[in-house]
Protein backbone atom coordinates (compact mmCIF):
# COMPACT_ATOMS: atom_id res chain seq x y z
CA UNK A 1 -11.79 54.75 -51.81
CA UNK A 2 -13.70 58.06 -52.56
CA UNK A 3 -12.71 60.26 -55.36
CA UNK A 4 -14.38 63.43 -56.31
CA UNK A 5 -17.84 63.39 -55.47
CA UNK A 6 -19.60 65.51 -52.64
CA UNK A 7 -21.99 63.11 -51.02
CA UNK A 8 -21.49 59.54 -49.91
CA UNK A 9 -23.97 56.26 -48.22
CA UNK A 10 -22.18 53.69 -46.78
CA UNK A 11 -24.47 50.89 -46.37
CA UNK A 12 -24.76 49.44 -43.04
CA UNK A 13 -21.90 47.11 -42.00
CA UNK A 14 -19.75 48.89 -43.68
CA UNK A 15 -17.19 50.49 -40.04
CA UNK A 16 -14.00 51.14 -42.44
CA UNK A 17 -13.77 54.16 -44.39
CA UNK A 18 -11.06 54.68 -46.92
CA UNK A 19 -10.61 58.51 -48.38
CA UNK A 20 -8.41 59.51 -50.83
CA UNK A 21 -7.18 62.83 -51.93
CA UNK A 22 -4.63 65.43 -53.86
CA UNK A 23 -3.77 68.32 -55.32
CA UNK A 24 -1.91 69.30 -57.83
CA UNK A 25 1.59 71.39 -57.49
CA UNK A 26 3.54 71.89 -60.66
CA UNK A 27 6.40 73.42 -58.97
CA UNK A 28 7.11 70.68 -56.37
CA UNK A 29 4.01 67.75 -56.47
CA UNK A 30 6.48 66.26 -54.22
CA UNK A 31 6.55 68.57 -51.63
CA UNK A 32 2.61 68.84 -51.19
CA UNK A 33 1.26 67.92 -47.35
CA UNK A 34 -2.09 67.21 -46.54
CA UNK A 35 -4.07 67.69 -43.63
CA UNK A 36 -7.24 65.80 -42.73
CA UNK A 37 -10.32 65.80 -40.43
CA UNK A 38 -13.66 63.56 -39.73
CA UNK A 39 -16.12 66.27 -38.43
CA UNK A 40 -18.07 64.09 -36.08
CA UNK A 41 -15.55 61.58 -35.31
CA UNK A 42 -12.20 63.71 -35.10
CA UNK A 43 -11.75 67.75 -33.59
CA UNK A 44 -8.49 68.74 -34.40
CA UNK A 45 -6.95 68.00 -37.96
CA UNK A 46 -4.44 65.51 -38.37
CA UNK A 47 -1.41 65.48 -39.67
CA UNK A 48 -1.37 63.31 -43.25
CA UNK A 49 2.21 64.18 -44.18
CA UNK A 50 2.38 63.70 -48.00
CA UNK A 51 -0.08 60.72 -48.03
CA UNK A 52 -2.74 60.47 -50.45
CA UNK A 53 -4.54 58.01 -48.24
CA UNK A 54 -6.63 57.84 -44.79
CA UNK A 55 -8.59 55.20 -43.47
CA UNK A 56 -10.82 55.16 -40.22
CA UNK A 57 -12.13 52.39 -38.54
CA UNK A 58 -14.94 51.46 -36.34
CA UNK A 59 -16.92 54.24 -37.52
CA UNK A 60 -20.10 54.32 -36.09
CA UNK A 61 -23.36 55.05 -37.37
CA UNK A 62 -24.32 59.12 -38.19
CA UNK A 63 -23.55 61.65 -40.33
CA UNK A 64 -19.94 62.69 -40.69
CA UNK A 65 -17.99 64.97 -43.12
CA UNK A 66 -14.77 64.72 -44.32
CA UNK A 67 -12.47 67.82 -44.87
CA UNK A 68 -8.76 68.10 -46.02
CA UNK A 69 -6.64 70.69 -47.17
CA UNK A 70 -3.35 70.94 -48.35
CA UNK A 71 0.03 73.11 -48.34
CA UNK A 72 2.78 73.61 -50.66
CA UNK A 73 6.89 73.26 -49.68
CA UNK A 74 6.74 76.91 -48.43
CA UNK A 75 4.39 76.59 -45.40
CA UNK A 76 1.07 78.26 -47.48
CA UNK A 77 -1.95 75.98 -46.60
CA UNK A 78 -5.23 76.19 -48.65
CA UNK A 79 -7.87 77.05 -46.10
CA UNK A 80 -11.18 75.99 -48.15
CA UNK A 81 -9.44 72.76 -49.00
CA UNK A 82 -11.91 70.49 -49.83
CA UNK A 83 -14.94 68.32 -47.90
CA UNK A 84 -17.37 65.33 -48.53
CA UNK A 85 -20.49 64.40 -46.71
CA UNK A 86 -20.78 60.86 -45.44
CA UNK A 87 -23.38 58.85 -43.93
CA UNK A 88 -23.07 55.81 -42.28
CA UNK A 89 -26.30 53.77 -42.16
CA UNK A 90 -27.18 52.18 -39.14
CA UNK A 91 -28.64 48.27 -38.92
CA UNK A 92 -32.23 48.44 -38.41
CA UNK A 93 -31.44 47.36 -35.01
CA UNK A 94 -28.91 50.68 -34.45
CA UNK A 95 -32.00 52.92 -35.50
CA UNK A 96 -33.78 55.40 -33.01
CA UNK A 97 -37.56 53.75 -33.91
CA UNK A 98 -36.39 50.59 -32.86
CA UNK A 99 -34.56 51.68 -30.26
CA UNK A 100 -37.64 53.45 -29.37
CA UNK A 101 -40.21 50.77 -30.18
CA UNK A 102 -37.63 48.29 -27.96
CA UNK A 103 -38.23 51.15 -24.94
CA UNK A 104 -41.93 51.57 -25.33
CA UNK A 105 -42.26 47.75 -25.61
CA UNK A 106 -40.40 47.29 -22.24
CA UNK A 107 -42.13 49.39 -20.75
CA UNK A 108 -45.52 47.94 -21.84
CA UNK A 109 -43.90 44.79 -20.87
CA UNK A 110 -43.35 46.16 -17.20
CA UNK A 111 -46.86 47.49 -16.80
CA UNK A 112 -47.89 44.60 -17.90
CA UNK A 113 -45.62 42.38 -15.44
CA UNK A 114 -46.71 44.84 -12.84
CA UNK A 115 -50.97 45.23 -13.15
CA UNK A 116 -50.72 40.85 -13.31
CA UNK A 117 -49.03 40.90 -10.30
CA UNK A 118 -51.51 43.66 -8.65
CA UNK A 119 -54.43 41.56 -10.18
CA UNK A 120 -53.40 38.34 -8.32
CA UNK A 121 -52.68 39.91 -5.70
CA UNK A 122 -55.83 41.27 -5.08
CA UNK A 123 -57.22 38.28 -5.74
CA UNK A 124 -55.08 36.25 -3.06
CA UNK A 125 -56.55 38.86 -0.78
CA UNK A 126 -60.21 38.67 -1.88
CA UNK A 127 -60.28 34.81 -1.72
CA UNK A 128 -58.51 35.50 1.69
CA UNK A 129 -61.12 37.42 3.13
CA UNK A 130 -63.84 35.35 1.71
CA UNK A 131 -62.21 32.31 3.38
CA UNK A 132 -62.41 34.19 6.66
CA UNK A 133 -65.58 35.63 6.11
CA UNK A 134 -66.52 31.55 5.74
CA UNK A 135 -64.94 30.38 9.15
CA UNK A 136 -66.44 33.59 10.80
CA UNK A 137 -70.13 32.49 9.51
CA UNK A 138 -68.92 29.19 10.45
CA UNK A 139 -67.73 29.57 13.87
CA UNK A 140 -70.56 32.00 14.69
CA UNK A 141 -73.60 29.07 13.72
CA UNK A 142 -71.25 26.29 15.78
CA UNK A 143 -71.45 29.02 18.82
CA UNK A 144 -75.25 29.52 18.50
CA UNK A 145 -75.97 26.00 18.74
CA UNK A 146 -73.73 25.34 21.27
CA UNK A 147 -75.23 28.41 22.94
CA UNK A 148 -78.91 26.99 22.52
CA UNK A 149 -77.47 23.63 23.55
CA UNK A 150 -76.07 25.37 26.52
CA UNK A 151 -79.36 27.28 27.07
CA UNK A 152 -81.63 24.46 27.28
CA UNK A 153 -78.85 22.22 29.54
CA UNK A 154 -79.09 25.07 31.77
CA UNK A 155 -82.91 25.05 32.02
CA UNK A 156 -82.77 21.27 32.48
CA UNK A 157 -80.71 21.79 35.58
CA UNK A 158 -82.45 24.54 37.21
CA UNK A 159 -85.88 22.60 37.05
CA UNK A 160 -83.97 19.24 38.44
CA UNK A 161 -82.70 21.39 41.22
CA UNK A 162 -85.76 22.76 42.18
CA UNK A 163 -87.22 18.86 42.02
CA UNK A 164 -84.20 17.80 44.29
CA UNK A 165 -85.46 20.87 46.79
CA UNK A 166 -88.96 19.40 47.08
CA UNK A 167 -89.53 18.07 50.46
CA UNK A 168 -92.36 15.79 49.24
CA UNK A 169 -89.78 13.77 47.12
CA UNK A 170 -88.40 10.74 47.99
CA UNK A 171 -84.26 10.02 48.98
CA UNK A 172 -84.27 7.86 45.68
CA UNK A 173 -85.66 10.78 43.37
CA UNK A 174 -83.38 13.10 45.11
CA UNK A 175 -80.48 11.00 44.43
CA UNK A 176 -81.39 10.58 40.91
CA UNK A 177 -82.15 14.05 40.28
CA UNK A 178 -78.51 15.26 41.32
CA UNK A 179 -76.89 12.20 39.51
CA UNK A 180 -78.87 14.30 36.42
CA UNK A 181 -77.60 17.52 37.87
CA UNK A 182 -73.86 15.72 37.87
CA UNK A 183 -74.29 14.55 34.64
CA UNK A 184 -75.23 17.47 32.69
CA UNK A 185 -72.82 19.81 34.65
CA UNK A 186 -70.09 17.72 33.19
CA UNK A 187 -72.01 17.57 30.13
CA UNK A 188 -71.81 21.65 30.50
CA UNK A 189 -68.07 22.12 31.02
CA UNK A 190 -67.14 19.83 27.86
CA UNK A 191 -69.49 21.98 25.66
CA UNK A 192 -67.58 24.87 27.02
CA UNK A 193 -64.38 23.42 26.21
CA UNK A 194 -66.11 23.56 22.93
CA UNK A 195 -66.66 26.46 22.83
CA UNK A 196 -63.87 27.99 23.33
CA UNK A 197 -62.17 25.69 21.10
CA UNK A 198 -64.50 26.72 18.07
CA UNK A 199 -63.77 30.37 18.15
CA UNK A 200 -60.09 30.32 19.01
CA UNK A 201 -58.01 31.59 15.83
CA UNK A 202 -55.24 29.51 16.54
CA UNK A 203 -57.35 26.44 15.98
CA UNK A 204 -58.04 27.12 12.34
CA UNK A 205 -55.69 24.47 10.73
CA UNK A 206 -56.27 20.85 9.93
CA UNK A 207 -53.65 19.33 11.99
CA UNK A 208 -55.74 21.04 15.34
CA UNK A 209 -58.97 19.88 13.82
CA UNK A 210 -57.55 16.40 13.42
CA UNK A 211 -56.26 16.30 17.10
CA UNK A 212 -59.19 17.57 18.42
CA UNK A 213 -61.68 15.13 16.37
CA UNK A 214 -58.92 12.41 17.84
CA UNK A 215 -59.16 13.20 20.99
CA UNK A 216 -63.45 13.56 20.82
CA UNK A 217 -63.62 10.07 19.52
CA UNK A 218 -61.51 8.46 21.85
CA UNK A 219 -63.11 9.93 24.96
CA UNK A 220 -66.39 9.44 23.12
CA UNK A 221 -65.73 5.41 22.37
């Protein structure tokens, strides 16, 4: 209960308020109404009857004032009447710095969340482009060998043609020259096969390099 004093704390927790009031009527004490109002909670005034007593609960948090005035049995009402300030104090959670330190930390919280995900992300794609820079360097020094392997095959050939073409050499030599010729053109087309295997992107995955290593040995053996 509050009675007679201008300012009031209510410590936080504390959601029911209890006010009481009077005035004093020596003609008819009996006959005295009251009306009340919580400025900040309430707009219109409420009708108290000839109760001494209000109570509100579930008051939130703020500031809040308390007015009442009174009339006698013949209808005249005291304007002024009569008004205390209350405050209701918050928890420390209910308070505007936390409530802005709790903002300011989720947001750090999202930038956070959202520069680690950039930052792995760009490192997925740099170790991504590093890998491919790898198989390019990789596919392009298989190609040049095969291409100086390919080169020197070719050479081979041309000179065991030109040997075949001779007319001073013998039916054997000839014959053994184009079994050469044979030999190496096969030789030829499976390095070609090669070839095109190496620098096909679709090939870049260890169940195709396993297959294909399967397949080389068993022809090979």
């Amino acid at each position: 209960g509050i009675v007679g004093t201008e300012n009031v704390t209510i410590p936080a927790g504390n959601q029911r308020l209890e006010f009481q009031y009077t005035a004093l009527s020596f003609a008819a004490p009996k006959g005295v109404h009251f009306k009340c109002r919580l400025d900040g909670l309430e707009q219109d005034w409420e009708d108290a009857g000839t109760k001494r007593t209000v109570e509100y609960r579930h008051v939130p948090p703020g500031s809040y004032h308390f007015r009442v005035i009174a009339g006698n049995s013949d209808g005249v009402w005291n304007e002024t009447g009569a008004s205390v300030a209350v405050v209701v104090l918050p928890y420390f959670w209910e308070t505007k710095w936390f409530l802005t330190l709790n903002i300011f930390a989720g947001l750090a919280a999202v930038v956070f969340i959202v520069r680690h995900s950039e930052r792995r992300k760009m490192h997925r794609r740099i170790e991504q482009a590093e890998r491919e820079r790898a198989i390019e360097k990789e596919r392009a020094r298989i190609a040049q060998d095969i291409h100086d392997e390919l080169g020197a095959n070719l050479t081979e050939i041309a000179l065991l043609s030109e040997f075949a073409q001779d007319p001073a050499a013998s039916q054997t030599q000839v014959q053994a020259d184009m079994q050469k010729i044979t030999a190496k053109a096969r030789n030829l087309t499976q390095m070609m096969d090669e070839v095109v295997w190496a620098v096909t992107p679709q090939n870049d995955s260890l169940e195709k390099f396993v297959t294909y290593t399967c397949s080389f040995a068993e022809e090979y053996l």
